[in-house]
C-alpha atoms as a PDB file:
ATOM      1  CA  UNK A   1       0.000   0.000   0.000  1.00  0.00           C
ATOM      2  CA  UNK A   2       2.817   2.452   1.263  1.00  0.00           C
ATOM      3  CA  UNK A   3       4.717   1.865  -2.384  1.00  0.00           C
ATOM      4  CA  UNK A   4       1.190   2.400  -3.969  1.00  0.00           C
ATOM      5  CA  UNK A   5       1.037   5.557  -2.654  1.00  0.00           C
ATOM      6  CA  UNK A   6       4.479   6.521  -2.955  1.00  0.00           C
ATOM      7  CA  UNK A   7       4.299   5.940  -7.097  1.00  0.00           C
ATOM      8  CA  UNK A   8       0.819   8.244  -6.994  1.00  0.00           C
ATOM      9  CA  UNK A   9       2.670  10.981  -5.148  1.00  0.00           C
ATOM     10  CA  UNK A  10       5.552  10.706  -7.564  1.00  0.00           C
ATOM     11  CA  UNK A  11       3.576  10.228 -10.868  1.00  0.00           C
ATOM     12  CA  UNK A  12       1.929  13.521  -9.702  1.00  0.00           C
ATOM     13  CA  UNK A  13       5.083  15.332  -9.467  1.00  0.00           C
ATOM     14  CA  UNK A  14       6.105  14.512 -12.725  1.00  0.00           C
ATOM     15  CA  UNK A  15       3.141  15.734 -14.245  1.00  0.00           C
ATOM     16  CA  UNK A  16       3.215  18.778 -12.422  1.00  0.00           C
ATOM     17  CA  UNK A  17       7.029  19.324 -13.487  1.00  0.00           C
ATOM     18  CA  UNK A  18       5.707  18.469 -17.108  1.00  0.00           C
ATOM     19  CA  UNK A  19       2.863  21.012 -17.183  1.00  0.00           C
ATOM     20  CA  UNK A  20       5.552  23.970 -15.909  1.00  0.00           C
ATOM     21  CA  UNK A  21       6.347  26.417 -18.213  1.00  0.00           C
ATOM     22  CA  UNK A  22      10.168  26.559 -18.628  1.00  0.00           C
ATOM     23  CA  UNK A  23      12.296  30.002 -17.998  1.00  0.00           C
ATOM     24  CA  UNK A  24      13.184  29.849 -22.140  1.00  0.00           C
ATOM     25  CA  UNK A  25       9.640  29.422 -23.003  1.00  0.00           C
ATOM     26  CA  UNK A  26       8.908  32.499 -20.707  1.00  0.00           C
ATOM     27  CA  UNK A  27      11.338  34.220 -22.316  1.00  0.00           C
ATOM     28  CA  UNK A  28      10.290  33.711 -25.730  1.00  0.00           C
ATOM     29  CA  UNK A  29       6.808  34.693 -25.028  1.00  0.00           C
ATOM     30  CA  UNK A  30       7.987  37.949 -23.521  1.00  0.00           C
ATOM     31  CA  UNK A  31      10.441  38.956 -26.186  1.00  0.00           C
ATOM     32  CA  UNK A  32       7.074  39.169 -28.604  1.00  0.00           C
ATOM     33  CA  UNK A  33       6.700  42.427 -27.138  1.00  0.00           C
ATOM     34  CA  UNK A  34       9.142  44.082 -29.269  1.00  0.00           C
ATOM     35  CA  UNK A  35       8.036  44.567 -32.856  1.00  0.00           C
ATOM     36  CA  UNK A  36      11.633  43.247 -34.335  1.00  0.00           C
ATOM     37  CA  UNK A  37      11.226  39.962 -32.810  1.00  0.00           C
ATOM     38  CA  UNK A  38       7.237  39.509 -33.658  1.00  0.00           C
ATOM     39  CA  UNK A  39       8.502  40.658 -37.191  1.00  0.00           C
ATOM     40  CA  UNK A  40      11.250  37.774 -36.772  1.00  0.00           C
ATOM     41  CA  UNK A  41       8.896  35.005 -35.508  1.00  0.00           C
ATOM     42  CA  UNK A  42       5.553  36.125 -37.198  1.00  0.00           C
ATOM     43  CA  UNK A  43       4.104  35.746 -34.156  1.00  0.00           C
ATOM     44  CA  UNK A  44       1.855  38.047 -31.569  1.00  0.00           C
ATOM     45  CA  UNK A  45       0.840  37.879 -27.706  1.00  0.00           C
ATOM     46  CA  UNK A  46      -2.925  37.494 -26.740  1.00  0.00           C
ATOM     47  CA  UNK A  47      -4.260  37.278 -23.160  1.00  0.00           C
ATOM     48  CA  UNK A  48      -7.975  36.505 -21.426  1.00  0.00           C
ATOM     49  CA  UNK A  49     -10.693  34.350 -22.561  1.00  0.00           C
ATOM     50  CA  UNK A  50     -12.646  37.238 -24.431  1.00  0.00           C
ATOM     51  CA  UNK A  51      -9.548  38.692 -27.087  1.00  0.00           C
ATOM     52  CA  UNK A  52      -8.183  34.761 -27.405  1.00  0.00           C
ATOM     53  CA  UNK A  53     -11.447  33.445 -27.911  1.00  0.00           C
ATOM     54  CA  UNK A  54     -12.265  35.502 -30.835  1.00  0.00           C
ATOM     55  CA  UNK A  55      -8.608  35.371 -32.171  1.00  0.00           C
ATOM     56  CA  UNK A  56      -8.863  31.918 -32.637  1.00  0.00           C
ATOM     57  CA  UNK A  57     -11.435  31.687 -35.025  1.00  0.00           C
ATOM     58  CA  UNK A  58      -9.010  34.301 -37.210  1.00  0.00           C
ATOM     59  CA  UNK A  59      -5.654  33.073 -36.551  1.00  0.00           C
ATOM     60  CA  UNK A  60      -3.899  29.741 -35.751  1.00  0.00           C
ATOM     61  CA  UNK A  61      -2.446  29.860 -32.741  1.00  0.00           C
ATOM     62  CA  UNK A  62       1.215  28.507 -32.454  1.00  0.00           C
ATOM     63  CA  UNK A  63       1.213  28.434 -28.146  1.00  0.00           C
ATOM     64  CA  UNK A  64      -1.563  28.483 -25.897  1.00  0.00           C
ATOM     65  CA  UNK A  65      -0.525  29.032 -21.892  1.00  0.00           C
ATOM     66  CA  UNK A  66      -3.412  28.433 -20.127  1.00  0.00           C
ATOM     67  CA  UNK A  67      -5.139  27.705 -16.768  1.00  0.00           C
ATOM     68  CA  UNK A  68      -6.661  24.285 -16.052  1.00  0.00           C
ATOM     69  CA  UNK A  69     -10.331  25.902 -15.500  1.00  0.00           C
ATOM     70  CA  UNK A  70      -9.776  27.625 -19.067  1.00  0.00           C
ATOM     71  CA  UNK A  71      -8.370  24.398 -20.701  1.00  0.00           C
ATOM     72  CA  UNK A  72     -10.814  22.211 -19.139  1.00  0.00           C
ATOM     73  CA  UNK A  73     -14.116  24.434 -20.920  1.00  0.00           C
ATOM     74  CA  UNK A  74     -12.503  24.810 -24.309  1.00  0.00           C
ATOM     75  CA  UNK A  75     -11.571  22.790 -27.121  1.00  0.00           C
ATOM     76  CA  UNK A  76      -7.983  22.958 -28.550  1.00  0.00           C
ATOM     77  CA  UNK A  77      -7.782  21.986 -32.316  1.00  0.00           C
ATOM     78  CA  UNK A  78      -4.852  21.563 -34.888  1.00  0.00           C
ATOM     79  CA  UNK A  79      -1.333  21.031 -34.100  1.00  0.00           C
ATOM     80  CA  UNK A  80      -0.748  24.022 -31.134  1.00  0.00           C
ATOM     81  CA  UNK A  81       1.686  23.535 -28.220  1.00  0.00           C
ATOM     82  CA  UNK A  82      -0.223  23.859 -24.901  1.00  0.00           C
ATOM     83  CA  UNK A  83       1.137  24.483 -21.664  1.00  0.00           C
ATOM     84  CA  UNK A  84      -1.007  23.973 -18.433  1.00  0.00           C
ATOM     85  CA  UNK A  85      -0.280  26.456 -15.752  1.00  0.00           C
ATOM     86  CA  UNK A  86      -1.345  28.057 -12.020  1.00  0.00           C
ATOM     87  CA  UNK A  87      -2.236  31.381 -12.083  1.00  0.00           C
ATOM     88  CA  UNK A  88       0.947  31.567 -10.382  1.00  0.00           C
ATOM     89  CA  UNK A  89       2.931  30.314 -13.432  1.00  0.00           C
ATOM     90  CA  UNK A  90       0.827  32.424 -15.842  1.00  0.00           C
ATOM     91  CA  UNK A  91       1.423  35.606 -14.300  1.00  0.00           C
ATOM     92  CA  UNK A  92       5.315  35.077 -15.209  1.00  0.00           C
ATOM     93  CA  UNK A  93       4.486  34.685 -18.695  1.00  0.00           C
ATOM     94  CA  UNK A  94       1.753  37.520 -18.829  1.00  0.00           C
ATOM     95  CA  UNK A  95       2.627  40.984 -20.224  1.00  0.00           C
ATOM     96  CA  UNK A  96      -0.710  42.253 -17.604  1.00  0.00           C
ATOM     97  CA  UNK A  97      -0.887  43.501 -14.270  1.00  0.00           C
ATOM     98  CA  UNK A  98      -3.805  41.199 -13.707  1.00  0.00           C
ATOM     99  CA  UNK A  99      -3.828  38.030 -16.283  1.00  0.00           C
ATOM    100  CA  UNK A 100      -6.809  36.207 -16.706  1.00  0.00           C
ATOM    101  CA  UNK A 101      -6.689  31.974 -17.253  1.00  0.00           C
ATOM    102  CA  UNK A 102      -5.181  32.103 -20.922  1.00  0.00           C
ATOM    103  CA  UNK A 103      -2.029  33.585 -22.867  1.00  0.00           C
ATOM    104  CA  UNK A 104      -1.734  32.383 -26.235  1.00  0.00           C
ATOM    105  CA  UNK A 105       1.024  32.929 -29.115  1.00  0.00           C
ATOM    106  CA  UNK A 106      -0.573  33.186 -32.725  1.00  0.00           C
ATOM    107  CA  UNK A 107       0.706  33.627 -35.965  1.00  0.00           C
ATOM    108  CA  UNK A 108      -0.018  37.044 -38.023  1.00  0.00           C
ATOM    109  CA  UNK A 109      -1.731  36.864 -41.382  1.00  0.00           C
ATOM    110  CA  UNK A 110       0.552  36.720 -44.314  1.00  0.00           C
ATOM    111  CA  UNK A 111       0.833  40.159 -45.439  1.00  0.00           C
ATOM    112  CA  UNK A 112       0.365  39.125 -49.256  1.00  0.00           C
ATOM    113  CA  UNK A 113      -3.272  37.750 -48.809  1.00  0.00           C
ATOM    114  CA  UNK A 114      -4.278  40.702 -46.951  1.00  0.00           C
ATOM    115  CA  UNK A 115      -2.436  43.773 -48.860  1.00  0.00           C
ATOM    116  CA  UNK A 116      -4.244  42.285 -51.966  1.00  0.00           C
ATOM    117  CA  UNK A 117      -7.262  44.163 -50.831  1.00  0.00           C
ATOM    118  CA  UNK A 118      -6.088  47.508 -51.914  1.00  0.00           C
ATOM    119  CA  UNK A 119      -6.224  46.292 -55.279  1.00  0.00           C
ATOM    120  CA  UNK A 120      -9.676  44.937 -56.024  1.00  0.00           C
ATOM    121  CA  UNK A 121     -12.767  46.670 -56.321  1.00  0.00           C
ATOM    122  CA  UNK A 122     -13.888  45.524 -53.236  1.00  0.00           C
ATOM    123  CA  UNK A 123     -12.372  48.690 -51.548  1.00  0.00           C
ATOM    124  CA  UNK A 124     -14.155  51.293 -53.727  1.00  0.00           C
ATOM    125  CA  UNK A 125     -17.466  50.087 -53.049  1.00  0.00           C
ATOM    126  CA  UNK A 126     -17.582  50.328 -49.253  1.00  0.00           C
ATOM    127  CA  UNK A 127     -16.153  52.326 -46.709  1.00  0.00           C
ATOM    128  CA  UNK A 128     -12.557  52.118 -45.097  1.00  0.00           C
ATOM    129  CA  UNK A 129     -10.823  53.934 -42.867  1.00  0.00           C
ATOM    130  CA  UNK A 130      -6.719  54.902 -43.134  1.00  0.00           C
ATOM    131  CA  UNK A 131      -4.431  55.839 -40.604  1.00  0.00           C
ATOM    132  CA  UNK A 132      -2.116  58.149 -41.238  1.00  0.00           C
ATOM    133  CA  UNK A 133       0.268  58.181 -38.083  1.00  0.00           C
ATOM    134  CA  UNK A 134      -1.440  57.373 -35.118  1.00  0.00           C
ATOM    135  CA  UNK A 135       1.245  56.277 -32.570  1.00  0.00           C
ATOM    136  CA  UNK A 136      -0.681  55.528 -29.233  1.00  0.00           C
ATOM    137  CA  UNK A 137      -1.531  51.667 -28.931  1.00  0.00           C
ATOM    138  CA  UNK A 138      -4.574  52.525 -26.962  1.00  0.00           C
ATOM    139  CA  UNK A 139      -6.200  54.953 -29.516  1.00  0.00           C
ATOM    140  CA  UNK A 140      -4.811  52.022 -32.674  1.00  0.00           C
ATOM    141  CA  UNK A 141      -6.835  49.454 -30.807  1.00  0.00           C
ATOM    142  CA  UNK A 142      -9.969  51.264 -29.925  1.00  0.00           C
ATOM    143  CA  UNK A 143     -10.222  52.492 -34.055  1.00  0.00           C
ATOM    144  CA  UNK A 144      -9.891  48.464 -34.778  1.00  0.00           C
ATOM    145  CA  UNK A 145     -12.718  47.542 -32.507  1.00  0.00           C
ATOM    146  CA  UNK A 146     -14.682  51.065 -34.090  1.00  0.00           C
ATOM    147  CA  UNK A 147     -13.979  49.688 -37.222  1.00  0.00           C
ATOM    148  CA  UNK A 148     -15.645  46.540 -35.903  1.00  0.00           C
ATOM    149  CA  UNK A 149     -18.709  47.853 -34.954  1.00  0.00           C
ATOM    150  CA  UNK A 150     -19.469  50.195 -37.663  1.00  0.00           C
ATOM    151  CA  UNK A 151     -18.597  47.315 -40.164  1.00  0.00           C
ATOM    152  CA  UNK A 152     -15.686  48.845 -41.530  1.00  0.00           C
ATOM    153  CA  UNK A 153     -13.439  46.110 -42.860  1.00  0.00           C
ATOM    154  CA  UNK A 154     -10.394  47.529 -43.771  1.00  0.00           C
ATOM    155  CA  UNK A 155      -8.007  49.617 -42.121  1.00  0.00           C
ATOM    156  CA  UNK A 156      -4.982  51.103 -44.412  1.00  0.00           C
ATOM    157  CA  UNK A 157      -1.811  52.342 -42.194  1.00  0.00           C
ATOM    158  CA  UNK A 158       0.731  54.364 -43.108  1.00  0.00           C
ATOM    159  CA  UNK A 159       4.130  52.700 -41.928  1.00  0.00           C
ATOM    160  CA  UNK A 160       4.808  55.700 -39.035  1.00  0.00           C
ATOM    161  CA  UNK A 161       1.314  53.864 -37.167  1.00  0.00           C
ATOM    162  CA  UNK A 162       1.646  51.784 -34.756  1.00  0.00           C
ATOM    163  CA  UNK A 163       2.039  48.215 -34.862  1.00  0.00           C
ATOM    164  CA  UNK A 164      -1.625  46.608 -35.090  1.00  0.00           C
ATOM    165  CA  UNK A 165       0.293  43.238 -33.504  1.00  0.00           C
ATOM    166  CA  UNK A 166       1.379  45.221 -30.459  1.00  0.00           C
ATOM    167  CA  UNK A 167       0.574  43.533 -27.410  1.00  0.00           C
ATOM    168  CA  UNK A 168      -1.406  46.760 -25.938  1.00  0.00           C
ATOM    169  CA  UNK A 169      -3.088  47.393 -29.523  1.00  0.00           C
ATOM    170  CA  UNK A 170      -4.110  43.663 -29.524  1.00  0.00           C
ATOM    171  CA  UNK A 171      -5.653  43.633 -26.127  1.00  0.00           C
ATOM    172  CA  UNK A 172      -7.414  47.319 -26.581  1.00  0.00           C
ATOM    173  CA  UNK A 173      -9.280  45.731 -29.769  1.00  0.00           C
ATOM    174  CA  UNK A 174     -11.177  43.015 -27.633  1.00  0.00           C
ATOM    175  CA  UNK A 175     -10.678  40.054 -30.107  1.00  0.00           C
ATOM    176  CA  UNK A 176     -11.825  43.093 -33.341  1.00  0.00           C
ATOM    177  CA  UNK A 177      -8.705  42.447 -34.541  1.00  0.00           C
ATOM    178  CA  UNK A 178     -10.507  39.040 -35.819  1.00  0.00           C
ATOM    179  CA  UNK A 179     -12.646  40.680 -38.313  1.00  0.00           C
ATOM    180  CA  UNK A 180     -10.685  43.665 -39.149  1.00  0.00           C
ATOM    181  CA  UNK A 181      -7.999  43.206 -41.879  1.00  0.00           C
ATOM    182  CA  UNK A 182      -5.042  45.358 -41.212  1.00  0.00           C
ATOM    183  CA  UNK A 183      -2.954  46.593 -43.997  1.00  0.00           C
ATOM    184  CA  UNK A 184       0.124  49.192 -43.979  1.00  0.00           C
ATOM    185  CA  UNK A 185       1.198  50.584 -47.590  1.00  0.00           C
ATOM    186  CA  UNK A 186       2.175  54.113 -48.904  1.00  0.00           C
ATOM    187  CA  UNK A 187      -1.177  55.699 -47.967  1.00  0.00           C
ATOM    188  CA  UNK A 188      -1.058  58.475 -50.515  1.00  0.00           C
ATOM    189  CA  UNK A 189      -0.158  55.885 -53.654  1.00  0.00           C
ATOM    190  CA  UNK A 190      -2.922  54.425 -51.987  1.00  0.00           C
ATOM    191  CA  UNK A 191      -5.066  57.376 -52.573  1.00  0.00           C
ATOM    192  CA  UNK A 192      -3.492  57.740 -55.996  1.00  0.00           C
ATOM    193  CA  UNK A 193      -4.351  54.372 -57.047  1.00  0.00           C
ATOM    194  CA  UNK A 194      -8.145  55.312 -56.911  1.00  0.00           C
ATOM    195  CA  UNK A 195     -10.406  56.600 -58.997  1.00  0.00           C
ATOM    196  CA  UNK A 196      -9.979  59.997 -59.336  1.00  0.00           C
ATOM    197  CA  UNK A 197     -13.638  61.030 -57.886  1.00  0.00           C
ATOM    198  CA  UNK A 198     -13.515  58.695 -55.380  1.00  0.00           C
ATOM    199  CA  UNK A 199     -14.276  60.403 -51.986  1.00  0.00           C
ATOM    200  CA  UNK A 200     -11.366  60.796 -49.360  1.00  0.00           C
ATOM    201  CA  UNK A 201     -12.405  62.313 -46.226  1.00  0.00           C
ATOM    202  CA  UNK A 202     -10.600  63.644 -43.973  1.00  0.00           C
ATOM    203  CA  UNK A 203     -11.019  65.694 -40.253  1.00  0.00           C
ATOM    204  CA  UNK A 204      -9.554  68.794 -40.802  1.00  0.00           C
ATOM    205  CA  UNK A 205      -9.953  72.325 -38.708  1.00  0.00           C
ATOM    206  CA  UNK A 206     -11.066  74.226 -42.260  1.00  0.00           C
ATOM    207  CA  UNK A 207     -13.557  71.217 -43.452  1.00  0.00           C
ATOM    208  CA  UNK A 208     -17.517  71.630 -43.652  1.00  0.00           C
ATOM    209  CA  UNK A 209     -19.709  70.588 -40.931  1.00  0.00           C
ATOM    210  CA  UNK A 210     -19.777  66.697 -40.439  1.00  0.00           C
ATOM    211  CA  UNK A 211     -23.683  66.729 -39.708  1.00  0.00           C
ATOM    212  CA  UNK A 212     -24.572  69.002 -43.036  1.00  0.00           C
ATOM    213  CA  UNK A 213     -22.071  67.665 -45.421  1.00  0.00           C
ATOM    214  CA  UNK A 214     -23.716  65.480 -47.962  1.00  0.00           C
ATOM    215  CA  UNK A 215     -21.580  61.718 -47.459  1.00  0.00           C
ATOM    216  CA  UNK A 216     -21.045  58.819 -49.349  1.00  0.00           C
ATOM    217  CA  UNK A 217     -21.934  55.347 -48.595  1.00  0.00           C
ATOM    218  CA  UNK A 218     -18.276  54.363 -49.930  1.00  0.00           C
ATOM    219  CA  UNK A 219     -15.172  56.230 -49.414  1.00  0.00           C
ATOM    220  CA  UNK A 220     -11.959  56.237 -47.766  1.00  0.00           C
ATOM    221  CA  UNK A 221     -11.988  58.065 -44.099  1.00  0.00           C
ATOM    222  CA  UNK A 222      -8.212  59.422 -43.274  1.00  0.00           C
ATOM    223  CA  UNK A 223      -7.670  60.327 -39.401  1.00  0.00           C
ATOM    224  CA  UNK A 224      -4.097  61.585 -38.352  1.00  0.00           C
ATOM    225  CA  UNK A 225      -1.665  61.777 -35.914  1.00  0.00           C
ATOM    226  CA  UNK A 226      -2.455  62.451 -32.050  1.00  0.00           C
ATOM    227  CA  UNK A 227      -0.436  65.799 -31.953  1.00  0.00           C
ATOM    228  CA  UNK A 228      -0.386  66.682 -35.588  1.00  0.00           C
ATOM    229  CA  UNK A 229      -3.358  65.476 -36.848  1.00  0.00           C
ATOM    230  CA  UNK A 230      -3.063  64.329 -41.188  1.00  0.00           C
ATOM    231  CA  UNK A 231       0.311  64.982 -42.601  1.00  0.00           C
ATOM    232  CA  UNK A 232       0.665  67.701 -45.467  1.00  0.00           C
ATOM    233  CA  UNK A 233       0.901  65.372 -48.116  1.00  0.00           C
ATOM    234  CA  UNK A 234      -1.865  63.638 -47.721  1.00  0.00           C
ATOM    235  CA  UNK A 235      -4.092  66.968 -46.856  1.00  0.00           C
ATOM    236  CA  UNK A 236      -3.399  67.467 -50.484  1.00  0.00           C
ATOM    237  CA  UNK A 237      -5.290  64.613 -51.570  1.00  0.00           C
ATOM    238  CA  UNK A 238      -8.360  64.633 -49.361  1.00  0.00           C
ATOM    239  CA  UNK A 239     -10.956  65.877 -51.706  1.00  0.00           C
ATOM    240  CA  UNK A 240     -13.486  66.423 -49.197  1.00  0.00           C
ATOM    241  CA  UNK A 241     -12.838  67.799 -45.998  1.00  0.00           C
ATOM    242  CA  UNK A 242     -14.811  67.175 -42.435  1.00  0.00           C
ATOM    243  CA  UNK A 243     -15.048  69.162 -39.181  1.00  0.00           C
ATOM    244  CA  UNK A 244     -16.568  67.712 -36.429  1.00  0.00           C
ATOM    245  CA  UNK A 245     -18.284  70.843 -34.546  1.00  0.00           C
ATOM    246  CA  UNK A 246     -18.171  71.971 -31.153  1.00  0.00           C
ATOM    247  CA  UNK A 247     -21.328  72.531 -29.496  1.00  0.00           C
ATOM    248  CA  UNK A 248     -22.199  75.544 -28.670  1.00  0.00           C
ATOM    249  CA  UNK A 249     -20.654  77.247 -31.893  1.00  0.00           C
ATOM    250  CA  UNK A 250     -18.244  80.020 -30.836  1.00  0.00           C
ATOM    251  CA  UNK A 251     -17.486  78.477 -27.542  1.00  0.00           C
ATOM    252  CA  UNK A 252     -14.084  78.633 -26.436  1.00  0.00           C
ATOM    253  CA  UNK A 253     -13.320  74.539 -26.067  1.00  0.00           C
ATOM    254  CA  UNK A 254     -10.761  72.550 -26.372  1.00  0.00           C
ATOM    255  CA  UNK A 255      -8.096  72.877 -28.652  1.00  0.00           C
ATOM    256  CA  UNK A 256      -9.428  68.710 -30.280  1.00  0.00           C
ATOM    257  CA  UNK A 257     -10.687  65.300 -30.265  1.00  0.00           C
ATOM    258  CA  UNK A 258      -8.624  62.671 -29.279  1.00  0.00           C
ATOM    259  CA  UNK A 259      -8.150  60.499 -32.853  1.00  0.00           C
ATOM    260  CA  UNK A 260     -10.393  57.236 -31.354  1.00  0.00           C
ATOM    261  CA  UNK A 261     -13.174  59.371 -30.084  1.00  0.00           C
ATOM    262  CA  UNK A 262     -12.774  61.295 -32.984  1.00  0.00           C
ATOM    263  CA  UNK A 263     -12.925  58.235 -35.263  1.00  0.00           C
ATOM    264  CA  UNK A 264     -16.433  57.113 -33.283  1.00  0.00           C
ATOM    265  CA  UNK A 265     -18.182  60.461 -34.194  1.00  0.00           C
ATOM    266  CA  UNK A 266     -17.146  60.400 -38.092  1.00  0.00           C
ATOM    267  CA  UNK A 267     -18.192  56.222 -38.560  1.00  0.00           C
ATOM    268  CA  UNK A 268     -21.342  56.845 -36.886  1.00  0.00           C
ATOM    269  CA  UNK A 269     -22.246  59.432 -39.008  1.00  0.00           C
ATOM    270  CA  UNK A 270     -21.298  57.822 -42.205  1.00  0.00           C
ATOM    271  CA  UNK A 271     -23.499  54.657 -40.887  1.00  0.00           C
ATOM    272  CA  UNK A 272     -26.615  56.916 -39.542  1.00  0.00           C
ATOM    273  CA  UNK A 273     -26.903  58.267 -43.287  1.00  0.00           C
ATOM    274  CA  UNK A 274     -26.863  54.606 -44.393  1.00  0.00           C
END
């Protein structure tokens, strides 16, 4: 009996040792928070049941690091590495103050399949949205989830925005990032490539009023940088320019929108006119 028990106790340590996740795995997972090495592996951080959930469905996941409560009410298909951990163990892996029962490593999109967009008419028959320097990861990952809701499916970025794969962008979408396709190109050979009636918008201090403009159910929406707002060259190709008005008018306010909020107003606009 006493050797019966002492196999159980040791079989139980060995799983437990075999379920660990290992110093270099830890340190693999964290270096994924620097664009070079995401660009090197092709590979970005997601954490908690809500963003993971809904990337999975969009991306194959290379790692999952997960709790046994979160392993134990979800199914795990393909070929994916996963790692069963305490919430001890997981919070040495997690790039969060407060992680939540799942981590998981996916792959990005190839960049061909998606950049192929640009160049079908797909793009000039709805609405899209382009980025043209917006830095903060915050602001980057509320547009995405914006873009989400209004049914916006593409998002053009200039190469000076943000990485979309950026751990704090990725988290800030809540799992958007699923059914948003991401591209960054030249955003004015973008605009050049068009049709030359095709409506650009853009957010600009001398535009017409937002709510008495006449808008297009199609069209490309440009929203700029945080402290600079659009960038010169691209001002010269928005053919139709948008301010979003302060209430009352002639009210001394503040000085603008921050790009996200900013981003909300114009969609919801576009969608309320159908």
């Amino acid at each position: 009996m006493r050797k019966e028990v002492s196999f159980l106790l040791y079989y139980r340590f060995i799983a437990t040792f075999a379920d660990m996740i290992s110093k270099n795995k830890i340190k693999a997972v964290k270096a994924l928070e620097l664009k070079k090495n995401r660009v090197a592996e092709g590979c970005f951080i997601a954490e908690g049941p809500k963003v993971v959930g809904d990337l999975m469905a969009a991306f194959k996941a290379r790692t999952i690091v997960a709790t046994r409560e979160w392993l134990d009410a979800n199914r795990i298909n393909g070929d994916v590495e996963v790692i069963d951990v305490t919430d001890d163990e997981l919070k040495k892996v997690s790039l969060l103050q407060h992680p939540q029962q799942v981590l998981a490593v996916f792959e990005q999109r190839n960049a061909i399949d998606v950049a192929s967009i640009a160049d079908t008419s797909a793009l000039t028959s709805k609405l899209s949205l382009a980025l043209d320097g917006v830095q903060d990861p915050g602001n980057m990952g509320t547009i995405i989830r914006i873009a989400d809701w209004f049914g916006i499916e593409n998002i053009f970025c200039s190469e000076k925005t943000v990485d979309a794969f950026n751990p704090k962008v990725v988290q800030a979408t809540m799992g958007s990032l699923a059914r948003v396709n991401i591209v960054y190109t030249d955003i004015a050979r973008l605009i050049d490539s068009l049709p030359k009636d095709f409506p650009v918008y853009g957010t600009l201090l001398d535009g017409e009023d937002l709510y008495a403009k006449t808008l297009s159910a199609n069209g490309l929406i440009v929203m700029g940088n945080e402290g600079n707002g659009i960038s010169q060259e691209i001002r010269k190709k928005v053919n139709n320019k948008l301010l979003i008005p302060n209430y009352p008018k002639g009210r001394e306010t503040a000085d603008s929108l921050n790009v996200a909020i900013a981003t909300a107003i114009t969609c919801a606009e576009f969608r309320r006119r159908g």
